[in-house]
Protein backbone atom coordinates (compact mmCIF):
# COMPACT_ATOMS: atom_id res chain seq x y z
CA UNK A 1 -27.31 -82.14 -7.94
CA UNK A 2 -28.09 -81.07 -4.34
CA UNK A 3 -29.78 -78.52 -2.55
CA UNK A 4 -27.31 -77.55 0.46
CA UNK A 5 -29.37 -76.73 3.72
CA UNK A 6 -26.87 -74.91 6.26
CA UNK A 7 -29.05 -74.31 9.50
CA UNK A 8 -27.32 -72.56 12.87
CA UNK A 9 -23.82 -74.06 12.17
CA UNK A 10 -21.46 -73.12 14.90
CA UNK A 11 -17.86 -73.61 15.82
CA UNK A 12 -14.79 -72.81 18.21
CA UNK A 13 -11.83 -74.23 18.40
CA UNK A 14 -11.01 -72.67 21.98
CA UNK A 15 -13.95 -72.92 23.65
CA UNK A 16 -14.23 -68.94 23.92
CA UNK A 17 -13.76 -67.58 19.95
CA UNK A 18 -16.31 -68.60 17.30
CA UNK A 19 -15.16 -69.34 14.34
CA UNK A 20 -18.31 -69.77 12.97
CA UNK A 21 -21.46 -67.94 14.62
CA UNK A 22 -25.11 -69.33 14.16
CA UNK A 23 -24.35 -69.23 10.38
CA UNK A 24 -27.62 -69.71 8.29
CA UNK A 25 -26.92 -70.49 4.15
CA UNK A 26 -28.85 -72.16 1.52
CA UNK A 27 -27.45 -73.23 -1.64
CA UNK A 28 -29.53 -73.92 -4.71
CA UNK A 29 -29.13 -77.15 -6.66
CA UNK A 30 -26.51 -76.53 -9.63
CA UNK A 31 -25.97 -73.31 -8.35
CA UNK A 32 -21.79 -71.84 -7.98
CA UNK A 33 -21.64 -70.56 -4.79
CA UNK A 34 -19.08 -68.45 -2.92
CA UNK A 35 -17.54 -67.70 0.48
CA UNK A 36 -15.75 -64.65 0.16
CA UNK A 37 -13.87 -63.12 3.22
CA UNK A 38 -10.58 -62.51 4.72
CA UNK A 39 -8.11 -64.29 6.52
CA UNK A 40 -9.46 -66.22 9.42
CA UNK A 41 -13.27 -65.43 9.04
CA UNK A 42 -14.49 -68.87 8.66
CA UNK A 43 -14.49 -70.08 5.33
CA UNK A 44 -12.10 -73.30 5.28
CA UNK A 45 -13.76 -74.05 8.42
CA UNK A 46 -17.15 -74.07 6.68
CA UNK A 47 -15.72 -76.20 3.70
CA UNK A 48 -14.42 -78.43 6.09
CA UNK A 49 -16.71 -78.99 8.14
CA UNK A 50 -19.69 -79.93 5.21
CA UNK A 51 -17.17 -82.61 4.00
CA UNK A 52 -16.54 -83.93 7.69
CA UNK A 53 -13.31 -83.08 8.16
CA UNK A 54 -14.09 -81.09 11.10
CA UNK A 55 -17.40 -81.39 13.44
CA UNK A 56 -19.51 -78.50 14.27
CA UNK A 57 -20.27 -77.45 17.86
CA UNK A 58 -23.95 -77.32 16.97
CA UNK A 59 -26.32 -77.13 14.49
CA UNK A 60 -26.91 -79.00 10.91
CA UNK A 61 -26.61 -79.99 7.22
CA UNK A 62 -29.28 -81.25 5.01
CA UNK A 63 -28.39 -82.35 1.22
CA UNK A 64 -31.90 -82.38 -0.44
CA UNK A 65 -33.62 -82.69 2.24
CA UNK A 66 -31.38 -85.49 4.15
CA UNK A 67 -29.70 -84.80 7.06
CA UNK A 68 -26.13 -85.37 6.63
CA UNK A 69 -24.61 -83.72 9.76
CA UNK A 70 -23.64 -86.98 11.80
CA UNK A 71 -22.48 -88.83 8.45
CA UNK A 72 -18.60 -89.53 7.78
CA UNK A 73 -16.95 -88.59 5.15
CA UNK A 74 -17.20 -91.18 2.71
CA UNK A 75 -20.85 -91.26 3.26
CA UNK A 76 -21.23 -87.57 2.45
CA UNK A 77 -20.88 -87.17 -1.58
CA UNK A 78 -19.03 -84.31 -0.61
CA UNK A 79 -15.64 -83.54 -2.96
CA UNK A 80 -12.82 -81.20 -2.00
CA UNK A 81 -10.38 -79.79 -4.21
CA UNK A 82 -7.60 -78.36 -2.11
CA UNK A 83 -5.79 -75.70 -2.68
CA UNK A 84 -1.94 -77.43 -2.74
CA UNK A 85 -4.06 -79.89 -4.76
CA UNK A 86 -3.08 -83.05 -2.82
CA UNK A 87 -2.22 -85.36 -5.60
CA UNK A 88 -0.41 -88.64 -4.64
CA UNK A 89 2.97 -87.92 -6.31
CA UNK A 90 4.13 -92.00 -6.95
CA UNK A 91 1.07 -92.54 -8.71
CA UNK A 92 0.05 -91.72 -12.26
CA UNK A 93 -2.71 -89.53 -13.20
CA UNK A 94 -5.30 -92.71 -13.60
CA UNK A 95 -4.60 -93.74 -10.09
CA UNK A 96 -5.11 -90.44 -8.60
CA UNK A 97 -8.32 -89.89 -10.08
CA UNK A 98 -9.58 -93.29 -9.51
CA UNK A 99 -8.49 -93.57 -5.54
CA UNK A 100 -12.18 -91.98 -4.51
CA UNK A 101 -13.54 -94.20 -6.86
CA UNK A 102 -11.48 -97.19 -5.81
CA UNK A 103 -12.78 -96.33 -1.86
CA UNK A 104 -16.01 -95.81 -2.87
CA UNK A 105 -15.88 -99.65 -4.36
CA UNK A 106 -15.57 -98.84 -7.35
CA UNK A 107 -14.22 -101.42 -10.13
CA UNK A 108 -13.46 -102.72 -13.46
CA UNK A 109 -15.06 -101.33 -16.81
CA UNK A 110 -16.90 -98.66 -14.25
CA UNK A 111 -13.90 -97.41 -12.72
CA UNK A 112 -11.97 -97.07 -15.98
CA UNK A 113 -15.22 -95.31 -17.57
CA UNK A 114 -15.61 -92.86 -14.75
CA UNK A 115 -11.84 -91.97 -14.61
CA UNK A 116 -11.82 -91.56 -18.22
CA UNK A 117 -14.74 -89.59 -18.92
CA UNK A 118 -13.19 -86.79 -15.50
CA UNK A 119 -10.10 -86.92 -17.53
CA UNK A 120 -11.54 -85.92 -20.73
CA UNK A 121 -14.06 -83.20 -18.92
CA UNK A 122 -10.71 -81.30 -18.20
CA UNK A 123 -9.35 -82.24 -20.86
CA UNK A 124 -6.15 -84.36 -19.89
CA UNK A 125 -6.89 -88.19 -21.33
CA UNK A 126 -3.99 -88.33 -22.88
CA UNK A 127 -2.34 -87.38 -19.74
CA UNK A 128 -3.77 -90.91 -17.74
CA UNK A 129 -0.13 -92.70 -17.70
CA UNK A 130 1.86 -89.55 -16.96
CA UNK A 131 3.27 -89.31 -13.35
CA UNK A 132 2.00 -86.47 -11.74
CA UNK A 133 5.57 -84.14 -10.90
CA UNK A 134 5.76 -84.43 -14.45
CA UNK A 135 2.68 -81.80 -14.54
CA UNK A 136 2.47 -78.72 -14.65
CA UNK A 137 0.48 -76.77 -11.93
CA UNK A 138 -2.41 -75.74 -13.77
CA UNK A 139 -2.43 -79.59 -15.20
CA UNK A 140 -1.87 -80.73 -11.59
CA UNK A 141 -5.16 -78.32 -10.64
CA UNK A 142 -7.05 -80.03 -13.21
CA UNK A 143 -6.25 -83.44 -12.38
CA UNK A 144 -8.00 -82.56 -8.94
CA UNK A 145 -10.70 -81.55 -10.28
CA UNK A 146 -11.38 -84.28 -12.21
CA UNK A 147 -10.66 -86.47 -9.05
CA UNK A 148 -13.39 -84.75 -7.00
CA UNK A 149 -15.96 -84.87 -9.91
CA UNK A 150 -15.45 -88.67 -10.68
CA UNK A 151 -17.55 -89.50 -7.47
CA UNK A 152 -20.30 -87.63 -8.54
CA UNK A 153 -20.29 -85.95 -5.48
CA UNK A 154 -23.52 -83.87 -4.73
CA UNK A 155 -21.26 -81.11 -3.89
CA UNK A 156 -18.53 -79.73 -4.98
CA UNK A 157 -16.00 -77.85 -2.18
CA UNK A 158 -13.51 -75.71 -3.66
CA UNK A 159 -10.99 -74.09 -0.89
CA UNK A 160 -9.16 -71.25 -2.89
CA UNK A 161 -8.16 -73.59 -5.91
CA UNK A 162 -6.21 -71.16 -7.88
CA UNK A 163 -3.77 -69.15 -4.86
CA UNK A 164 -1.09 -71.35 -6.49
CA UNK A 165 -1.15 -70.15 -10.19
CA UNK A 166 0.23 -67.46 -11.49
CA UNK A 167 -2.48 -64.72 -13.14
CA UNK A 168 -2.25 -65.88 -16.23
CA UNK A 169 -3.34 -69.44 -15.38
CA UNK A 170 -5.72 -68.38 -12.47
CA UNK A 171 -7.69 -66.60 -15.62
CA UNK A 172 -8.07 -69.75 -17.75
CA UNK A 173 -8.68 -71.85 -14.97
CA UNK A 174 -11.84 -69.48 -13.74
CA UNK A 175 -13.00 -70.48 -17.31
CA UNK A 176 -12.01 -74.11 -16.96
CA UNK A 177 -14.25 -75.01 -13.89
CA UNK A 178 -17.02 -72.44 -13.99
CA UNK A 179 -17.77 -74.06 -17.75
CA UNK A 180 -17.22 -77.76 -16.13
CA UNK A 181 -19.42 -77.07 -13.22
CA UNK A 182 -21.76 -75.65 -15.53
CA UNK A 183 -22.24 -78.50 -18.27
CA UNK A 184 -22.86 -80.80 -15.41
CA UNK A 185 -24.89 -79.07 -13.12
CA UNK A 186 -22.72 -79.23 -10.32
CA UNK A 187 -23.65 -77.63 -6.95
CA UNK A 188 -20.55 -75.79 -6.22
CA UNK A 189 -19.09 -74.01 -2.97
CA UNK A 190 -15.71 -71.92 -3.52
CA UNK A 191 -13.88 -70.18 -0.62
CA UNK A 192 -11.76 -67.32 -1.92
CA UNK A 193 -10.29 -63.99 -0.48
CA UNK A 194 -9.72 -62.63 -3.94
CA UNK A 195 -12.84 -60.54 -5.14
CA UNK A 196 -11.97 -61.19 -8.99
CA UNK A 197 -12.41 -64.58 -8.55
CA UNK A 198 -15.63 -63.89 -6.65
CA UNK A 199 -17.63 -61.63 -8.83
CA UNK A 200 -16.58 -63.33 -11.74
CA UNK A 201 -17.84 -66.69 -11.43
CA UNK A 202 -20.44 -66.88 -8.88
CA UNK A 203 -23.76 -67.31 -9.34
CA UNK A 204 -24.53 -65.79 -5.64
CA UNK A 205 -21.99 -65.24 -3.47
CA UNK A 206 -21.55 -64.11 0.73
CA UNK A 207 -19.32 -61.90 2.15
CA UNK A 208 -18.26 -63.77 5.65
CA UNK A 209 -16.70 -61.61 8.46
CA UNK A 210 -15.43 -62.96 12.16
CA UNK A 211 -17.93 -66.14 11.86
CA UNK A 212 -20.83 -64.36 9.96
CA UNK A 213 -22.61 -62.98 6.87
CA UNK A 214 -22.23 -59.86 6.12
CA UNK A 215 -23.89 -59.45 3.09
CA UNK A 216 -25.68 -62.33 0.82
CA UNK A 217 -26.14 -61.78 -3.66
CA UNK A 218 -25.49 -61.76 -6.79
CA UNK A 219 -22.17 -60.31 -7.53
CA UNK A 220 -23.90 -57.57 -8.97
CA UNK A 221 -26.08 -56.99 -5.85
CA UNK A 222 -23.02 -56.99 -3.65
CA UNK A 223 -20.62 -55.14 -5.99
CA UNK A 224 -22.81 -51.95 -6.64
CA UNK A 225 -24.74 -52.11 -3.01
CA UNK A 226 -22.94 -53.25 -0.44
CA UNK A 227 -24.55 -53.59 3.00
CA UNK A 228 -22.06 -51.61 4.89
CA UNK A 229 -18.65 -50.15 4.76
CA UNK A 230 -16.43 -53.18 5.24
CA UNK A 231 -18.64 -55.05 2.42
CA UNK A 232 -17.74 -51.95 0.15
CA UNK A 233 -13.82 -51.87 0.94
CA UNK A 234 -13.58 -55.67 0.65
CA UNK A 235 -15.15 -56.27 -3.27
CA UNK A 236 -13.44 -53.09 -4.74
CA UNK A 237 -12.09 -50.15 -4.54
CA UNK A 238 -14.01 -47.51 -3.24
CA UNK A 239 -14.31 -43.64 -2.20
CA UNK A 240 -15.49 -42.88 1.62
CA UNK A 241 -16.93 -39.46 1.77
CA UNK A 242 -17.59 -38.09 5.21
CA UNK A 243 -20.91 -36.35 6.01
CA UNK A 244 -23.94 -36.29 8.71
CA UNK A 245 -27.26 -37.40 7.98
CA UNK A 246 -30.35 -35.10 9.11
CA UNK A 247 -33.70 -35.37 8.17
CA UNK A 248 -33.54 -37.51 5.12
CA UNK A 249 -30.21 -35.03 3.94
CA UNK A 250 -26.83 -36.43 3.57
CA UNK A 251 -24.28 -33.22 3.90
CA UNK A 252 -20.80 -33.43 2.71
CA UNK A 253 -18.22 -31.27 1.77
CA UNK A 254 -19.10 -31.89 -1.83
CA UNK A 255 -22.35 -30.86 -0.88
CA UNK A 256 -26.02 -32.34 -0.14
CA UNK A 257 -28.02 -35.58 -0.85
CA UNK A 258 -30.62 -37.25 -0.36
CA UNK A 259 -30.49 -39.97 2.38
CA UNK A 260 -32.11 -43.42 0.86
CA UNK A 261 -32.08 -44.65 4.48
CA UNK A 262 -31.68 -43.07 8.08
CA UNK A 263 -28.54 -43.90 9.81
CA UNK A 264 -27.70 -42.41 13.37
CA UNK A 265 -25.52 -39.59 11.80
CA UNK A 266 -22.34 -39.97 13.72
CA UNK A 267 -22.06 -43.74 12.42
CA UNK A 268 -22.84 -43.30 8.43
CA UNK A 269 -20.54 -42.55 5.53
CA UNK A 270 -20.91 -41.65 1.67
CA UNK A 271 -19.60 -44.42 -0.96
CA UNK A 272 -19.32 -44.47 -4.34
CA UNK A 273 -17.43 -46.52 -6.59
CA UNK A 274 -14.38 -44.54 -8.79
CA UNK A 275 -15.97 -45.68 -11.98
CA UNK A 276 -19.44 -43.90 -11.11
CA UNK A 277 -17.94 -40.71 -10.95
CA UNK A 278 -18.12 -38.48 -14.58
CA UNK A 279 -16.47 -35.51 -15.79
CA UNK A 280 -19.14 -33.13 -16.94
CA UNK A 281 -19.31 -30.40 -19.13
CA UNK A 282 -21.32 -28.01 -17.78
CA UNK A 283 -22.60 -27.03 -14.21
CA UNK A 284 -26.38 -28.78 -13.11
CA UNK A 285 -27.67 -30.66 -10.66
CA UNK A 286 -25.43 -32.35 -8.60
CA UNK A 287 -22.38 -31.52 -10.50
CA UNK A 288 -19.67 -30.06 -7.78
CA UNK A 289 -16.12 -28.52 -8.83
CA UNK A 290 -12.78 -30.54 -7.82
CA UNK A 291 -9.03 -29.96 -8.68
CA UNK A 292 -7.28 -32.92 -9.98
CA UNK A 293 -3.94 -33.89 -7.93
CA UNK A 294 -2.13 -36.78 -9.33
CA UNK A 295 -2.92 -39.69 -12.00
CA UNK A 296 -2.22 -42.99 -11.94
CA UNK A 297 -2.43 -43.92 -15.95
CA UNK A 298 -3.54 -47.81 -16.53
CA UNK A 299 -4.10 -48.00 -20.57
CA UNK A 300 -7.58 -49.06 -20.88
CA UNK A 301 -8.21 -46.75 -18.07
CA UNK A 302 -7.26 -43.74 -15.35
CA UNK A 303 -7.18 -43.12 -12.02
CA UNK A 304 -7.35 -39.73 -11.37
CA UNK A 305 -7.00 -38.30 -7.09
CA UNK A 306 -9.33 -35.27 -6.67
CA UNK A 307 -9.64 -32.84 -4.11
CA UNK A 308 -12.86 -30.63 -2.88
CA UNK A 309 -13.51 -29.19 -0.07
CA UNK A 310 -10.70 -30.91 1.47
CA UNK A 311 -11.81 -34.66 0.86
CA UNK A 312 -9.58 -36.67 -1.61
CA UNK A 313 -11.39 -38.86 -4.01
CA UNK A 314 -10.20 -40.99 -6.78
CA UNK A 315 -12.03 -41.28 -10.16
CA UNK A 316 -11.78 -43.79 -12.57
CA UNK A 317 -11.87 -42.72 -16.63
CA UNK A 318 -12.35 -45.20 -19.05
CA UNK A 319 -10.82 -44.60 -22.16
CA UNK A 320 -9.23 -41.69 -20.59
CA UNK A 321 -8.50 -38.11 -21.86
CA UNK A 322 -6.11 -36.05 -22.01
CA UNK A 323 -6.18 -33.68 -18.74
CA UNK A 324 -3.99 -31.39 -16.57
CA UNK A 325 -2.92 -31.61 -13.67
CA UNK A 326 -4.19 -29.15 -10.77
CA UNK A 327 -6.79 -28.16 -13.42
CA UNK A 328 -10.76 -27.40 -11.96
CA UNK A 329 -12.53 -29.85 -13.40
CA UNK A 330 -16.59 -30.81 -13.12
CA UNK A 331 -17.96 -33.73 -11.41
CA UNK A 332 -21.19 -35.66 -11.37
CA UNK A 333 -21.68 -38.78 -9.60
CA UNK A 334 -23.82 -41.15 -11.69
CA UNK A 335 -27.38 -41.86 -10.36
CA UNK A 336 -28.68 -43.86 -7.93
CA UNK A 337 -25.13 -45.01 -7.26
CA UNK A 338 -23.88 -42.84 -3.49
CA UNK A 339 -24.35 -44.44 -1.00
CA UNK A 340 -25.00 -43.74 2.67
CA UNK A 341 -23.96 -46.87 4.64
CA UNK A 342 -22.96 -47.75 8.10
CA UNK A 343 -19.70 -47.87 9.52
CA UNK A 344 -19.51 -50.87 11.05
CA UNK A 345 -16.35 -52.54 11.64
């Protein structure tokens, strides 16, 4: 599969807003990839415009090594799976998977080998005759899947597959295609808004805001350091704890530490994550006292809202204990894991 070269791709649809700003992105060969953002930062417009659905204002695309930005479509190996799925309703299920194949001049014992083999990778052969209403959605989302992936394409655009299933099929369906794209290597790009999706299937991923990368990873990478505060707030929940950085020293009502960088100290908060805050059974280092205010009880877990010093926090128990309300409790956050980021909008 292909190496995806993404060098100073620009676009505005107005003339005056970008869309897309100078955006720079390399994707590795076999490597699942995704675009996360919200609404309106770019991402479809990305997707669209490496299949050649849309042209760029400048800049260019290179597929291992070969310049692909002036090609059309069909010349592309480029593969879309949309997110109303776009399945020819008259047709059956063999006809909608073979109709790239069929453009691409594809015939005979080929074309019936290719569509078969899609159809048994997400697992639906015995589906081939069955009209395609007669599916259900997460069928229907399989379907075109197998569709893009009988080309062969060199990569694989997924633009927010799963918005139209309900939880319990957007979980198995996370499964379905990261194990597909997997076994065969596939160089993958997803575009999603929802995090979940994001940090549980990507390989590397990019946070996109108003036309440009924010912050580029692993999920892990992103998820426990992220760049900046809008980075933070958009993969998870998260605590902001107000301060002023001086001299290395990061003071906050909950007290003082160390600064791992310098910010100017008017435009710098605190982070920290709910789950890396502890209860802790004795005072120490870093420990600080806070009065628990409300609960929010989740099974597996607990969110608990704090208050110190007048900041309100939330921390996140697993396996939770039993514990009062408006009780002094003892807090540690865990190391290495506060943050002093900037607050950039």
């Amino acid at each position: 599969m292909a190496k995806v070269v993404i060098n100073n791709i620009s676009k505005s649809y107005d003339g005056k807003t970008k869309v897309l700003d100078a955006l720079d992105l390399e994707i590795e060969s076999g490597e699942m990839f995704f675009l996360l953002g919200p609404s309106g930062c770019g991402k479809s417009t990305l997707l669209r415009i490496l299949a050649g659905l849309v042209t760029q204002d400048s800049g260019s695309i290179s597929f291992d090594g070969v310049d692909i930005t002036n090609l059309p479509p069909e010349k592309r190996r480029a593969a879309m799976v949309f997110q109303n799925y776009a399945l020819w309703p008259h047709l059956d299920v063999f006809e909608n998977v073979a109709f790239g194949l069929r453009n691409a001049n594809v015939k005979g014992s080929e074309l019936k080998k290719r569509v078969m083999e899609s159809l048994e990778l997400v697992r639906l052969a015995d589906c081939a005759k069955r009209k395609v209403p007669s599916l259900s959605g997460g069928q229907q989302q399989r379907i075109a899947l197998a569709r893009a992936l009988a080309v062969e394409p060199y990569l694989l655009l997924l633009d927010e597959p799963l918005s139209n299933l309900d939880a319990r099929l957007r979980d198995a369906m996370r499964n379905e295609i990261s194990n597909i794209c997997a076994r065969r290597n596939q160089t993958a790009l997803y575009v999603t808004h929802d995090r979940q999706e994001a940090l549980s299937m990507a390989d590397r991923l990019a946070v996109l805001k108003d036309g440009k990368i924010r912050q580029l990873g692993t999920p892990e990478e992103l998820y426990n350091f992220p760049a900046d505060r809008f980075c933070a707030e958009f993969l998870g929940d998260i605590n902001i704890i107000p301060g002023k950085e001086k001299n290395g020293v990061f003071t906050t009502p909950l007290g003082n530490f160390a600064a791992v960088k310098r910010y100017d100290s008017d435009k710098c908060c605190g982070i920290i994550r709910p789950e890396r805050i502890r209860f802790a059974d004795s005072c120490g280092d870093g420990v600080f006292k806070a009065t628990l205010v409300s609960k929010t009880f989740l099974g597996e877990s607990c969110d608990y809202l704090a208050e110190a010093n007048g900041v309100k926090f939330t921390i996140r128990e697993s396996a939770p204990r039993s514990r009062t309300l408006g009780s002094e409790v003892m807090l540690k956050f865990d190391d290495g894991f506060f943050q002093i980021v900037p607050e950039r909008d």
